[in-house]
Protein backbone atom coordinates (compact mmCIF):
# COMPACT_ATOMS: atom_id res chain seq x y z
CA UNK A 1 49.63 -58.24 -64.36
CA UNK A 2 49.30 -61.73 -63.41
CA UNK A 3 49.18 -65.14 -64.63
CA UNK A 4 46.24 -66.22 -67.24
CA UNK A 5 46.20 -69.87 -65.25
CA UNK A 6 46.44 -68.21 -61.38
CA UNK A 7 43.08 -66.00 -62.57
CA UNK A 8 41.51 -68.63 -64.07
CA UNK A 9 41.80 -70.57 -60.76
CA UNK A 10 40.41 -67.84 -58.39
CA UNK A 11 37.62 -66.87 -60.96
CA UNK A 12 36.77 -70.20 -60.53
CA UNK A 13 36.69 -70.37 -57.13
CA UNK A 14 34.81 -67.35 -56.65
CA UNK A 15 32.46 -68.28 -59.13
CA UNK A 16 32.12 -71.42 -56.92
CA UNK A 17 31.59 -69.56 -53.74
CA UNK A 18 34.39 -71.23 -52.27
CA UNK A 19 34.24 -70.31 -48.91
CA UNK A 20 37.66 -69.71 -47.67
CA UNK A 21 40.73 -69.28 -50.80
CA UNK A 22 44.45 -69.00 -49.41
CA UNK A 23 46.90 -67.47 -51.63
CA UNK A 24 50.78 -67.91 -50.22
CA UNK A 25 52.88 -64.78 -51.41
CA UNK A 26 55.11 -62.10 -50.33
CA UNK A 27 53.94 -60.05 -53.00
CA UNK A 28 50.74 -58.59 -51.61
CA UNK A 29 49.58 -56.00 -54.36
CA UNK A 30 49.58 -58.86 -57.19
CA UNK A 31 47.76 -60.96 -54.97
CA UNK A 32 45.19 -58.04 -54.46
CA UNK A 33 44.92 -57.06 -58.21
CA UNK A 34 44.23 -61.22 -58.87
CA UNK A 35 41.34 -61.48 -56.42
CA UNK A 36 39.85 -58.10 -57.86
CA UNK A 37 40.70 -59.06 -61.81
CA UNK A 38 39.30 -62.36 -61.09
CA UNK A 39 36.14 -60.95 -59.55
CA UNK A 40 35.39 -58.66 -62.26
CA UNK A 41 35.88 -61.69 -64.52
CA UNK A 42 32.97 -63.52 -62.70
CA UNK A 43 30.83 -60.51 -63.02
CA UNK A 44 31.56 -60.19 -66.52
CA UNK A 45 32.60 -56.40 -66.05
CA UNK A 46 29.11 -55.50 -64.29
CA UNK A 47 28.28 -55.32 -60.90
CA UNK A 48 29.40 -58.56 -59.32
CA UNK A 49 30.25 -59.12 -55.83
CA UNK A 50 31.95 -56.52 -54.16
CA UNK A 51 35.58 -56.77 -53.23
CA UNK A 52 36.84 -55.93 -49.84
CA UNK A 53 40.23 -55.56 -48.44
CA UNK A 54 40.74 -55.92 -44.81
CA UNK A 55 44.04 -55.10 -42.40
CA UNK A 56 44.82 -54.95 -38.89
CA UNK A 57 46.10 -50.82 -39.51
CA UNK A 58 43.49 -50.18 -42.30
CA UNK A 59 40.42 -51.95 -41.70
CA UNK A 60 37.73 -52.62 -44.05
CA UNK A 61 38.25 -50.92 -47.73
CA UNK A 62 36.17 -51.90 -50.94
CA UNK A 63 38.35 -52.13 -53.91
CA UNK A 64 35.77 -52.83 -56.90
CA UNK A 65 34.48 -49.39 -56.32
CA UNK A 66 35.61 -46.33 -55.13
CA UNK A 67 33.89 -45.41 -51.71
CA UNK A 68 36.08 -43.38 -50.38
CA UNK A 69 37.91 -44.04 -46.89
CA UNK A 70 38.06 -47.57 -45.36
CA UNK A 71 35.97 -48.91 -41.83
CA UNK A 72 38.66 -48.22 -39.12
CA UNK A 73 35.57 -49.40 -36.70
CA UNK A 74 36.24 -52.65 -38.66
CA UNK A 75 40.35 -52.89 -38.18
CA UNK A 76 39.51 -55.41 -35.06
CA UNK A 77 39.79 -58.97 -36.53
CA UNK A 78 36.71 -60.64 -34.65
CA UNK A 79 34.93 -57.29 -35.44
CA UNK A 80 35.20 -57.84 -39.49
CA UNK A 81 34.61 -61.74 -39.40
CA UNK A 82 31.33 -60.84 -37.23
CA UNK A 83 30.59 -58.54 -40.03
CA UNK A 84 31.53 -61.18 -43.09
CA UNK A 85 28.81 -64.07 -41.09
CA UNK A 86 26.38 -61.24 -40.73
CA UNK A 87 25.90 -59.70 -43.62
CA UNK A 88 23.06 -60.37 -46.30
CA UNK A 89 25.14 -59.58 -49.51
CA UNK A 90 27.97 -61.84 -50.59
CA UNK A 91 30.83 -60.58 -51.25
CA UNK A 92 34.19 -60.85 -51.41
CA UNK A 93 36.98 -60.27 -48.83
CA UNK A 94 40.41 -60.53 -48.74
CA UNK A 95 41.97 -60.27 -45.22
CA UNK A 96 45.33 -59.25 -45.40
CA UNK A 97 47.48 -61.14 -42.51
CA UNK A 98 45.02 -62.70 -40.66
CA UNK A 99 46.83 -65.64 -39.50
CA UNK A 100 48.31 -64.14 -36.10
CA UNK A 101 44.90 -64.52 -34.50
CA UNK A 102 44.26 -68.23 -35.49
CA UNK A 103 45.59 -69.02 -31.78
CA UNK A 104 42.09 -67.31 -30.92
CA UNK A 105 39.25 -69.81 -30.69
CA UNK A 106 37.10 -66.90 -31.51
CA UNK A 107 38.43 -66.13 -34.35
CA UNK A 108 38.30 -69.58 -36.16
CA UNK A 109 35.25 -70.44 -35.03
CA UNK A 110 33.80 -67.14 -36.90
CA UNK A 111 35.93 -67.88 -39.95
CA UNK A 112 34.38 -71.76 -39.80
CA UNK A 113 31.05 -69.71 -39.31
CA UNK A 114 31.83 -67.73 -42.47
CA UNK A 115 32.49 -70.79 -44.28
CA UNK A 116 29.55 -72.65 -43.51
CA UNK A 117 26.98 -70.31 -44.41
CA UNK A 118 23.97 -71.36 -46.69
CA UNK A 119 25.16 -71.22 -49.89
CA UNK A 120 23.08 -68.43 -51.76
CA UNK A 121 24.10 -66.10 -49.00
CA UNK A 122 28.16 -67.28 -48.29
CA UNK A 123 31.09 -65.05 -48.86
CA UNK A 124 34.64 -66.18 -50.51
CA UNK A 125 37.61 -64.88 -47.43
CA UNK A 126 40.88 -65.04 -49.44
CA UNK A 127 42.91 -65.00 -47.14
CA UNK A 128 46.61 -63.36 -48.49
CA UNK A 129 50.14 -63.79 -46.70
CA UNK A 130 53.75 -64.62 -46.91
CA UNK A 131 52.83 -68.20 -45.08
CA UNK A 132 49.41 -69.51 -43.79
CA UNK A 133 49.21 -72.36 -41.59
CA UNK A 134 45.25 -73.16 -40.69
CA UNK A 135 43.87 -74.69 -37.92
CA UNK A 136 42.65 -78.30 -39.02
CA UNK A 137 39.08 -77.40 -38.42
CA UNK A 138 39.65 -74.89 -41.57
CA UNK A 139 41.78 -77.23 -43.59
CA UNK A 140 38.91 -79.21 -45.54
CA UNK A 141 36.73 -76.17 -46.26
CA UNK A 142 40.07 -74.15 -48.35
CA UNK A 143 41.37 -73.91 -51.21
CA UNK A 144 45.67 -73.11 -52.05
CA UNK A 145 46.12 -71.31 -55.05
CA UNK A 146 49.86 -71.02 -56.24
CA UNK A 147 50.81 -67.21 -57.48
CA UNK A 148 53.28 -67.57 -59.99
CA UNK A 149 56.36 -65.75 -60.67
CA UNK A 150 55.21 -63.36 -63.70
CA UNK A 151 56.33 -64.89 -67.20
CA UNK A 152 58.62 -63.06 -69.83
CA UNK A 153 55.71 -61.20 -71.25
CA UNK A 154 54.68 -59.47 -67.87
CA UNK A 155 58.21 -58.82 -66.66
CA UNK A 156 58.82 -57.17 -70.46
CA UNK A 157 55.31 -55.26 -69.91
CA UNK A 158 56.28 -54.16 -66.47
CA UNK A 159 59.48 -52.97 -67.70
CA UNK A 160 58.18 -51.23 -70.83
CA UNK A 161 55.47 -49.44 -67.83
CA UNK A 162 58.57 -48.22 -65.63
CA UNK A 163 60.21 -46.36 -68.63
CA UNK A 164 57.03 -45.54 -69.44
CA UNK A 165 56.85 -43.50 -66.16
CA UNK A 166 60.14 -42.01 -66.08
CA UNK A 167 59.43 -40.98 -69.23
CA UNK A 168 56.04 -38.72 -67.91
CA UNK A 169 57.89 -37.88 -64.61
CA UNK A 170 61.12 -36.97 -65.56
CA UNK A 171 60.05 -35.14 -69.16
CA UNK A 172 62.65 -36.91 -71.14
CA UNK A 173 62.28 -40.07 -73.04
CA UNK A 174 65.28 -42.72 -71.80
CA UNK A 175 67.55 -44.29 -74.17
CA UNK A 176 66.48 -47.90 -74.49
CA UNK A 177 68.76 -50.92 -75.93
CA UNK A 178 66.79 -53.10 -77.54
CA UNK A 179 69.09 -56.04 -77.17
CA UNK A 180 69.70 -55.00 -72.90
CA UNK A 181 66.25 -54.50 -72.38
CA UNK A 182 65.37 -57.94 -73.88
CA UNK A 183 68.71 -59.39 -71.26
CA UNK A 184 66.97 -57.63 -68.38
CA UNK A 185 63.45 -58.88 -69.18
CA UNK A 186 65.36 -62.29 -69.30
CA UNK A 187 67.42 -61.82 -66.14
CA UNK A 188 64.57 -60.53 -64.02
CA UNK A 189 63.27 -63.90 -64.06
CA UNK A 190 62.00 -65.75 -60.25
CA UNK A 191 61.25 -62.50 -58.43
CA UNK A 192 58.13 -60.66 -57.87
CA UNK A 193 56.05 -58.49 -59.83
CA UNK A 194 56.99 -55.80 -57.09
CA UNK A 195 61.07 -56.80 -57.35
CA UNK A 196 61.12 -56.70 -61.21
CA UNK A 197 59.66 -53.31 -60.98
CA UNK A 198 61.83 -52.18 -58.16
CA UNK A 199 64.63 -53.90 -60.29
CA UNK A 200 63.74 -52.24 -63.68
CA UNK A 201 63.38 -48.73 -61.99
CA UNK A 202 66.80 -48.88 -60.51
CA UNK A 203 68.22 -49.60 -63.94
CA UNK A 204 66.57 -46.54 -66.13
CA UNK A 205 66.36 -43.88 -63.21
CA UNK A 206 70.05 -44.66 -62.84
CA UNK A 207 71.45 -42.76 -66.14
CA UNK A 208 68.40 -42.42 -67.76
CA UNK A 209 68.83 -45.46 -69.81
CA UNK A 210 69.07 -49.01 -70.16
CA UNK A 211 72.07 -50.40 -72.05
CA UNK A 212 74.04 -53.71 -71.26
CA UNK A 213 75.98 -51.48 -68.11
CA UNK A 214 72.33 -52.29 -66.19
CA UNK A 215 72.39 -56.00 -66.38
CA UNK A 216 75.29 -57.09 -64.74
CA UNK A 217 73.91 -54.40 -61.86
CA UNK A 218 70.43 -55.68 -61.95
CA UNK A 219 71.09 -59.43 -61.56
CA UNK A 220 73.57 -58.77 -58.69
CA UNK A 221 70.64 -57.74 -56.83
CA UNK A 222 68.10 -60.29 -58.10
CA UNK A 223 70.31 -62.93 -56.98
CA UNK A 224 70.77 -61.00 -53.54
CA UNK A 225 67.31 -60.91 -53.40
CA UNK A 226 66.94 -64.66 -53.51
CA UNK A 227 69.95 -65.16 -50.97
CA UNK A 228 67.79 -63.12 -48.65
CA UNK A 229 65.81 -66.23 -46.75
CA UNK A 230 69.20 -67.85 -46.71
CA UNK A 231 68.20 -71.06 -48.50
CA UNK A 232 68.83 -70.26 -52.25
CA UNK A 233 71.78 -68.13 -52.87
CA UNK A 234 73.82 -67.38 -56.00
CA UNK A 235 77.40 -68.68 -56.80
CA UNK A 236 79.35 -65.98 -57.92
CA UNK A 237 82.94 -67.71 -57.40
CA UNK A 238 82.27 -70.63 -60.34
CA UNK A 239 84.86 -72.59 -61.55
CA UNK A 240 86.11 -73.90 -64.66
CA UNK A 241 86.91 -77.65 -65.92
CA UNK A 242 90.73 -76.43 -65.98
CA UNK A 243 90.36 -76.57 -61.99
CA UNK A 244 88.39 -79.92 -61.72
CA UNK A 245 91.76 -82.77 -62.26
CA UNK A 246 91.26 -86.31 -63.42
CA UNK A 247 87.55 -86.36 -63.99
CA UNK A 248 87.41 -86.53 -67.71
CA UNK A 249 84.94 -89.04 -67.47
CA UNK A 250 81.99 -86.89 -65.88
CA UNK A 251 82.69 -83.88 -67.54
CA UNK A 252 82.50 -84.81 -71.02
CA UNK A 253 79.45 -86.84 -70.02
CA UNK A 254 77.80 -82.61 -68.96
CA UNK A 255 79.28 -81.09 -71.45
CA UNK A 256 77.45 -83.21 -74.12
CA UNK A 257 74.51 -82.18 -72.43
CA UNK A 258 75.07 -78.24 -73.17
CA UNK A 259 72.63 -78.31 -75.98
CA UNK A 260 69.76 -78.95 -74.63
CA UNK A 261 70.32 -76.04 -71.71
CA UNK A 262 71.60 -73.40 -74.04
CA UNK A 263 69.23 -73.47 -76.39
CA UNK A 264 70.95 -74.95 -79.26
CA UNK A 265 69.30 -77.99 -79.53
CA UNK A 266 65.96 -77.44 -78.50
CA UNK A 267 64.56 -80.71 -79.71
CA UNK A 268 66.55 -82.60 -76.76
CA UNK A 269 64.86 -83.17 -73.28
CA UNK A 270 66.93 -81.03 -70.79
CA UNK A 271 68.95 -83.35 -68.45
CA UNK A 272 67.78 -83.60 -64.54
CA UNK A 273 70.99 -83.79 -63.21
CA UNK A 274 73.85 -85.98 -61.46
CA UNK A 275 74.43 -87.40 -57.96
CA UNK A 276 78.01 -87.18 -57.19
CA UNK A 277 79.57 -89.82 -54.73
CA UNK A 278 82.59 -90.52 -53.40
CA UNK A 279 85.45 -89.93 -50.87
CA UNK A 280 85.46 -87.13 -49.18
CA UNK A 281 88.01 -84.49 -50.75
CA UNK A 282 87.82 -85.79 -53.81
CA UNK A 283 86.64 -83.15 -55.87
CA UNK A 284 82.78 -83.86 -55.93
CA UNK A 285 81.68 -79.95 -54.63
CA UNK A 286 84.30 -78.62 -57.16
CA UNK A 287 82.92 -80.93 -60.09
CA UNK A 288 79.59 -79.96 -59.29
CA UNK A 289 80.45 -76.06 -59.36
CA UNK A 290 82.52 -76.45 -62.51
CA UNK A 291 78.82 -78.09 -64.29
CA UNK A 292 77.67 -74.48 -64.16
CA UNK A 293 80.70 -73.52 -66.45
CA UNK A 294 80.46 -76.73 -68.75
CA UNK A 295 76.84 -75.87 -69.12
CA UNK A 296 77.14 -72.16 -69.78
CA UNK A 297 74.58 -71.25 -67.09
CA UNK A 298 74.25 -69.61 -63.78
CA UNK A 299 75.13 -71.63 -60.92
CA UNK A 300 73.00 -71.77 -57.70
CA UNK A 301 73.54 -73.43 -54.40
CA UNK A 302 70.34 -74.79 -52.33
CA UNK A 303 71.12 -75.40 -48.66
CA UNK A 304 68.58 -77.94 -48.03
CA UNK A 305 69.36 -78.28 -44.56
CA UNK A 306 68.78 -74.46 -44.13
CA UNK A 307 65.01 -74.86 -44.58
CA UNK A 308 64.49 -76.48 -41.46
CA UNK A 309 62.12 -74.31 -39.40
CA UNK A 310 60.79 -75.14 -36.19
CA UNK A 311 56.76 -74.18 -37.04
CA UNK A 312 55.39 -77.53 -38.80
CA UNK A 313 54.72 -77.00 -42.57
CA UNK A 314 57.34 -73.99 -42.82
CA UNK A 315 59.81 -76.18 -44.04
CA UNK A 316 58.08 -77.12 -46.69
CA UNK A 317 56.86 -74.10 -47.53
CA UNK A 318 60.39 -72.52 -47.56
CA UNK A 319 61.85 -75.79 -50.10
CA UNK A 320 58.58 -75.14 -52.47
CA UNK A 321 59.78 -71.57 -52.84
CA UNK A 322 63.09 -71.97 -53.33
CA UNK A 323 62.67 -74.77 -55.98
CA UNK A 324 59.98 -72.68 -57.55
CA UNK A 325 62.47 -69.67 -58.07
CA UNK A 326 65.32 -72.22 -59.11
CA UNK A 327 62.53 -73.26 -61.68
CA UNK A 328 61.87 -69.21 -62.71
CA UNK A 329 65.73 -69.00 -63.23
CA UNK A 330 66.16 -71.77 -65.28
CA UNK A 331 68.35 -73.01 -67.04
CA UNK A 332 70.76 -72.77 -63.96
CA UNK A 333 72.81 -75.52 -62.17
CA UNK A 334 71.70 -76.17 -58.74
CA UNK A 335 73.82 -77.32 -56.27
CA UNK A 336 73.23 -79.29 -53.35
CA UNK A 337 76.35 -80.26 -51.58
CA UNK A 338 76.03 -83.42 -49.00
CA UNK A 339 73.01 -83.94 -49.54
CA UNK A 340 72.70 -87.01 -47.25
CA UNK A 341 72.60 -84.59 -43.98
CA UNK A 342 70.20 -82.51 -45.19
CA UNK A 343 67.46 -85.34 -45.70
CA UNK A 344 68.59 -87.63 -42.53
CA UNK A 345 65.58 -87.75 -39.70
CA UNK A 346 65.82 -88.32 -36.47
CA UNK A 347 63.14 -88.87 -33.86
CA UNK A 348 63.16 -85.57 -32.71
CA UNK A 349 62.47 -83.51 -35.85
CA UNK A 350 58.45 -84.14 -35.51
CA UNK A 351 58.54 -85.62 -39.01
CA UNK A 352 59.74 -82.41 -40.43
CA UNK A 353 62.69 -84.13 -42.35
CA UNK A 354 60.58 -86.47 -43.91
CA UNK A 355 58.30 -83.90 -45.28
CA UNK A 356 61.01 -82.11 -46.40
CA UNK A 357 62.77 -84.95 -48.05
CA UNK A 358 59.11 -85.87 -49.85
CA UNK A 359 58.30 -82.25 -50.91
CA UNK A 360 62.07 -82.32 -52.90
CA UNK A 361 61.40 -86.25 -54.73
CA UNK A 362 58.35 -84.61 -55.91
CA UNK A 363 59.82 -82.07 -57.37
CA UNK A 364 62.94 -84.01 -58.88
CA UNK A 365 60.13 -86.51 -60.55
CA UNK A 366 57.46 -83.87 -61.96
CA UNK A 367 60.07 -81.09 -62.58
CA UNK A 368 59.71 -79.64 -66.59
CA UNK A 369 61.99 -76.49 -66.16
CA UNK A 370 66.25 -76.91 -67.74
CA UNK A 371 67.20 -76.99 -63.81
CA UNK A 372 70.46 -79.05 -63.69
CA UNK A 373 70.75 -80.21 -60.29
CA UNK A 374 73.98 -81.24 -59.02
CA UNK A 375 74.20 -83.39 -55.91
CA UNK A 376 77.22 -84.41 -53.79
CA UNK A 377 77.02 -87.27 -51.22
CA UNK A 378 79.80 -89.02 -49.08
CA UNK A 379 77.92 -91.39 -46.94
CA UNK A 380 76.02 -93.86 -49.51
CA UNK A 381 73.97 -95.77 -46.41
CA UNK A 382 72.68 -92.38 -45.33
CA UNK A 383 70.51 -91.54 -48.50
CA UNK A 384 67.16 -92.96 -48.88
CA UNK A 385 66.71 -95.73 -51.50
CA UNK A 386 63.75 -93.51 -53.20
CA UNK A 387 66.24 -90.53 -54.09
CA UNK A 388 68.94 -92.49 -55.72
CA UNK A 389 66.72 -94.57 -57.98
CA UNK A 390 66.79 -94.09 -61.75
CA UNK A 391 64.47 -91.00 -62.72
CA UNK A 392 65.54 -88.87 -60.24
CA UNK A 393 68.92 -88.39 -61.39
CA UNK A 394 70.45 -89.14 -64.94
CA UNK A 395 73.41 -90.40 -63.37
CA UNK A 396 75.26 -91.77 -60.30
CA UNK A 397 79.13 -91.22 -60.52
CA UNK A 398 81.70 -92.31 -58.12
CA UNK A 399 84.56 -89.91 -57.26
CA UNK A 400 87.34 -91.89 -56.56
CA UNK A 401 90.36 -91.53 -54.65
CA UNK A 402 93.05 -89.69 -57.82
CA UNK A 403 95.55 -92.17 -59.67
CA UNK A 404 99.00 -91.59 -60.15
CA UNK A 405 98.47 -89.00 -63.49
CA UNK A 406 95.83 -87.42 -61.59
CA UNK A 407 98.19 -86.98 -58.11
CA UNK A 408 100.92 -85.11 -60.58
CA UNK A 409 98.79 -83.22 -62.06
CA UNK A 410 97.26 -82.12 -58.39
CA UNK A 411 100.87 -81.81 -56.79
CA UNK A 412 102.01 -79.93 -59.96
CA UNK A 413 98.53 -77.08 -60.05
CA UNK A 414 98.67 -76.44 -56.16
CA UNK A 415 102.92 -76.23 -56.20
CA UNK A 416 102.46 -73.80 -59.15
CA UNK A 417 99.73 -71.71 -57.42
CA UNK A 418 102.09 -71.17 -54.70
CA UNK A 419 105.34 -70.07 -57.03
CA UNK A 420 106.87 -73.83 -56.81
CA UNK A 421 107.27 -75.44 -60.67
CA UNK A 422 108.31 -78.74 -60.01
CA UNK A 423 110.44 -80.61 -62.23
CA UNK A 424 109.78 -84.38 -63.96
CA UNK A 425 112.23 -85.67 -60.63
CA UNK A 426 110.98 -84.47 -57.95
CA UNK A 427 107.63 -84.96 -59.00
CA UNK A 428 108.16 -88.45 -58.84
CA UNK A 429 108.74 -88.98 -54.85
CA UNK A 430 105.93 -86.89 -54.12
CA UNK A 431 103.18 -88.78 -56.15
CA UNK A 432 104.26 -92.02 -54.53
CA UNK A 433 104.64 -90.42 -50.96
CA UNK A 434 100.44 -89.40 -51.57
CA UNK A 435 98.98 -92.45 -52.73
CA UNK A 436 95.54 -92.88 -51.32
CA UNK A 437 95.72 -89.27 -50.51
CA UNK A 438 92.53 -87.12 -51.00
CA UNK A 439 92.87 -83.93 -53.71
CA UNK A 440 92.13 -81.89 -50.57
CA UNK A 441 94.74 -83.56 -48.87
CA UNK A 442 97.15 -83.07 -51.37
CA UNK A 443 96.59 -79.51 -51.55
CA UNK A 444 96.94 -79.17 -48.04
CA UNK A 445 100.30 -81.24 -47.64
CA UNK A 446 101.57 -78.15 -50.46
CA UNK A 447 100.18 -75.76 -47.89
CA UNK A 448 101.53 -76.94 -44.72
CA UNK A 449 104.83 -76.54 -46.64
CA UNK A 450 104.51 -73.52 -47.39
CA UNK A 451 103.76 -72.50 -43.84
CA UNK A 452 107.01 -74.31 -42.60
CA UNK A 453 109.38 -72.97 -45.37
CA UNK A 454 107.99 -69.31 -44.11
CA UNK A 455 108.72 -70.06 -40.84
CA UNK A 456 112.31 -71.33 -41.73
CA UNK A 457 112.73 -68.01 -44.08
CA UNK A 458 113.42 -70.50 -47.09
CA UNK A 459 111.89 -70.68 -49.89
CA UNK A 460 109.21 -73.38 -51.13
CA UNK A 461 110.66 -76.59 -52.71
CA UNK A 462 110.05 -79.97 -52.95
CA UNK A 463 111.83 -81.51 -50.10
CA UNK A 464 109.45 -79.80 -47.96
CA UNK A 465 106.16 -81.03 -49.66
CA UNK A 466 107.35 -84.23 -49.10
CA UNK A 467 108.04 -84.04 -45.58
CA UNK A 468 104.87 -82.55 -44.98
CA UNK A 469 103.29 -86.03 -46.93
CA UNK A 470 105.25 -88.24 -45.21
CA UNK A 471 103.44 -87.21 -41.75
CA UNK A 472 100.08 -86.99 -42.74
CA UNK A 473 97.78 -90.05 -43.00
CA UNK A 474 94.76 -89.80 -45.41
CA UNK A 475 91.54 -90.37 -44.47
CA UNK A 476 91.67 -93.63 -46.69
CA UNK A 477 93.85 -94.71 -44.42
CA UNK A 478 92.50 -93.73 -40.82
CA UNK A 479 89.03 -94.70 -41.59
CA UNK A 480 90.15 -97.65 -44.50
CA UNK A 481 87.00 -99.81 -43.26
CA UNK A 482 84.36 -96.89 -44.49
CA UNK A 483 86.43 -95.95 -47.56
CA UNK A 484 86.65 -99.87 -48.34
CA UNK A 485 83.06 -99.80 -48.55
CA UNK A 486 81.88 -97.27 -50.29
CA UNK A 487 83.96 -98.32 -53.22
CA UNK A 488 83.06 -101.42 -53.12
CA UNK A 489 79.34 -100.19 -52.97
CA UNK A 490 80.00 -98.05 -55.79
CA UNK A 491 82.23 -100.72 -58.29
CA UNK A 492 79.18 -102.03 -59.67
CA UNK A 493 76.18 -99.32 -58.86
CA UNK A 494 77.49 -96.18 -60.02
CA UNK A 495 79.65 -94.86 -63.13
CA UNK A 496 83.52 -93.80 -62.89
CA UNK A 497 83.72 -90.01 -62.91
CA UNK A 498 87.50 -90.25 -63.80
């Protein structure tokens, strides 16, 4: 099955004789059944067009009608464009991974050829891939159609299909949950017609049924799945606001906003998010994974500086699909932690960063789906003036440096964590030996001590946190200039997050 809209688009483009129709997507066989779907759809279920499929190891196949084996004479890719600008019928042909031979003059000449043909007698080439880049000589005469992720009514109809089959092949009629089939349907969500199947197989030929057991299994793997380009992956490791000290402020200000993500409230607008700055070590990555738990919804990180591909226009390519699968998962968090390197250009980067940095505003400002995205920063003269405007975000909040309350409560939940329960006195020393420490730095001053009191053979106390304060010097110190700055900066742009 696919989309109502995506077959709509190509019926209209094939309707149009559009000469040359590129469809993006690593799942081939829905791509196929569009074109063909759409086709028939022009032809009104008579004899339209015919549809042709075309591959390197295959060669020339009709698909509309059942002629038996494909042209292998045809498998040569100059050979089958010679035979698109030469024939007398128009058809249709989709040419499965053609892009390889657009370094071939030949070739792109004879798809411009193809293209150009009088009108009454010109072909539609869809041309069908994971990525195609054309030559600028083919850009103006094509057409990019999206190919959605399938909705919750063809993931449910794929799944009903799969126990359908195991069903005729296996002779025994699986025991369905109604309430875990309707999770998995859910949980399938941003993969591929192909996945979902795959997915949804898995689950039933597993015990020969589908009960709750299958979901935690099957979204393990979806998630996998999208961690496999190494851009999107999913969080398993969340935290809670227990582990996130002193910023009340921020966290009340997300949890008010659970409503509209769980479903509670569906009459408020979903909130777009919050840009976390601050000091580094000050909790903003651990705030920003502990907004998946406020929320009650999955957590994903985006490594934004991960998309970054050499080949101009695969960057962009690899940000639209991972937003577009953050989009299918929704309502999730999505975390993007400093973001400021990922979007800084240099001369070197052919524009690339730019592009990159352009293709993600757009999708902050024209975003509908309940993705909560979750941005951390350090460097405030590093980000762009467009992506820290109003609209973008719902909120900037500063992460300061903790206070005293917040420096007990650090020194007393890392102390503990490590079998050390400090007492109301000693407590005391250490909170004013750390002042303008870091909550990273804190922890780490507990840690060193640990290390030394193992190397002494004595157990942990507080004499040797202290010691292990009293040598370090915080980064608010070393670099006081920069820190000076950016809270100054932030004292009357952003909000408080404690």
């Amino acid at each position: 099955m696919v989309p109502d809209g995506s077959r709509d688009d190509v019926a209209a483009l094939i309707a149009a004789r559009t000469p040359i129709v590129v469809l993006e997507t690593a799942d081939e066989a829905a791509a196929l059944d569009l074109v063909v779907r759409s086709a028939l759809r022009v032809a009104g279920g008579g004899g339209g067009r015919p549809v042709l499929r075309w591959s390197v190891t295959d060669g020339l196949r009709r698909l509309d009608v059942d002629l038996g084996g494909a042209q292998r004479h045809n498998t040569d890719a100059s050979t089958v464009l010679r035979t698109i600008v030469e024939s007398a019928v128009p058809a249709v042909y989709i040419l499965l991974d053609l892009h390889p031979w657009f370094e071939d003059p030949v070739v792109v000449r004879l798809l411009k050829d193809a293209a150009q043909a009088p009108h009454a007698n010109r072909s539609t080439v869809v041309l069908v891939s994971r990525s195609v880049e054309l030559p600028h000589e083919l850009e103006h005469l094509a057409v990019h159609v999206p190919v959605a992720f399938p909705s919750v009514a063809e993931r449910a109809a794929i799944v009903d299909d799969t126990i359908a089959q195991f069903a005729a092949t296996s002779g025994q009629l699986p025991h369905v949950d109604p309430q875990a089939r309707d999770l998995l349907v859910r949980r399938l969500a941003g993969l591929s017609r192909s996945d979902v199947a795959r997915l949804a197989r898995g689950a039933v030929v597993d015990d020969g049924a589908i009960t709750v057991r299958d979901v935690p299994v099957v979204e393990r793997a979806r998630f996998d799945a999208l961690a496999a380009d190494g851009v999107l992956s999913y969080e398993y490791a969340t935290v809670g606001p227990g582990d996130v000290v002193g910023l009340d402020r921020m966290m009340q200000w997300i949890a008010l906003r659970r409503p509209a993500l769980d479903g509670s409230a569906p009459h408020l607008e979903a909130p777009r998010g919050v840009l976390l700055l601050g000091v580094q070590g000050c909790g903003k990555s651990l705030a920003a994974r502990a907004a998946a738990s406020v929320l009650g919804v999955p957590l994903l990180r985006l490594d934004l500086a991960g998309v970054h591909d050499k080949y101009v226009g695969e960057s962009e390519r690899r940000l639209r699909d991972a937003l577009a699968a953050a989009d299918a998962l929704a309502p999730c968090v999505l975390w993007i932690d400093e973001i400021e390197k990922a979007v800084a250009s240099s001369d070197g980067d052919g524009g690339s960063a730019r592009r990159v940095l352009g293709t993600f505003l757009t999708w902050l400002a024209d975003r509908r789906s309940s993705v909560f995205v979750a941005a951390t920063a350090n460097e405030i003269a590093a980000l762009p003036p467009e992506l820290v405007r109003k609209g973008r975000f719902d909120e900037i909040f500063f992460v300061d440096l903790p206070d005293e309350a917040a420096r007990a409560a650090l020194l007393r939940l890392h102390a503990a964590r490590r079998g050390l329960v400090l007492r109301d006195d000693e407590l005391a020393p250490l909170v004013a030996a750390s002042a303008a420490f870091s909550g990273a730095e804190i922890e780490q001053g507990v840690v060193s001590a640990t290390y030394a009191a193992h190397a002494k053979a004595v157990p942990l106390d507080a004499s040797a946190v202290l010691a292990e304060l009293r040598t370090t010097r915080p980064l608010a110190v070393v670099m006081a200039e920069r820190v000076a700055q950016l809270r100054a900066w932030a004292s009357a742009r952003a909000v408080p997050a404690r």
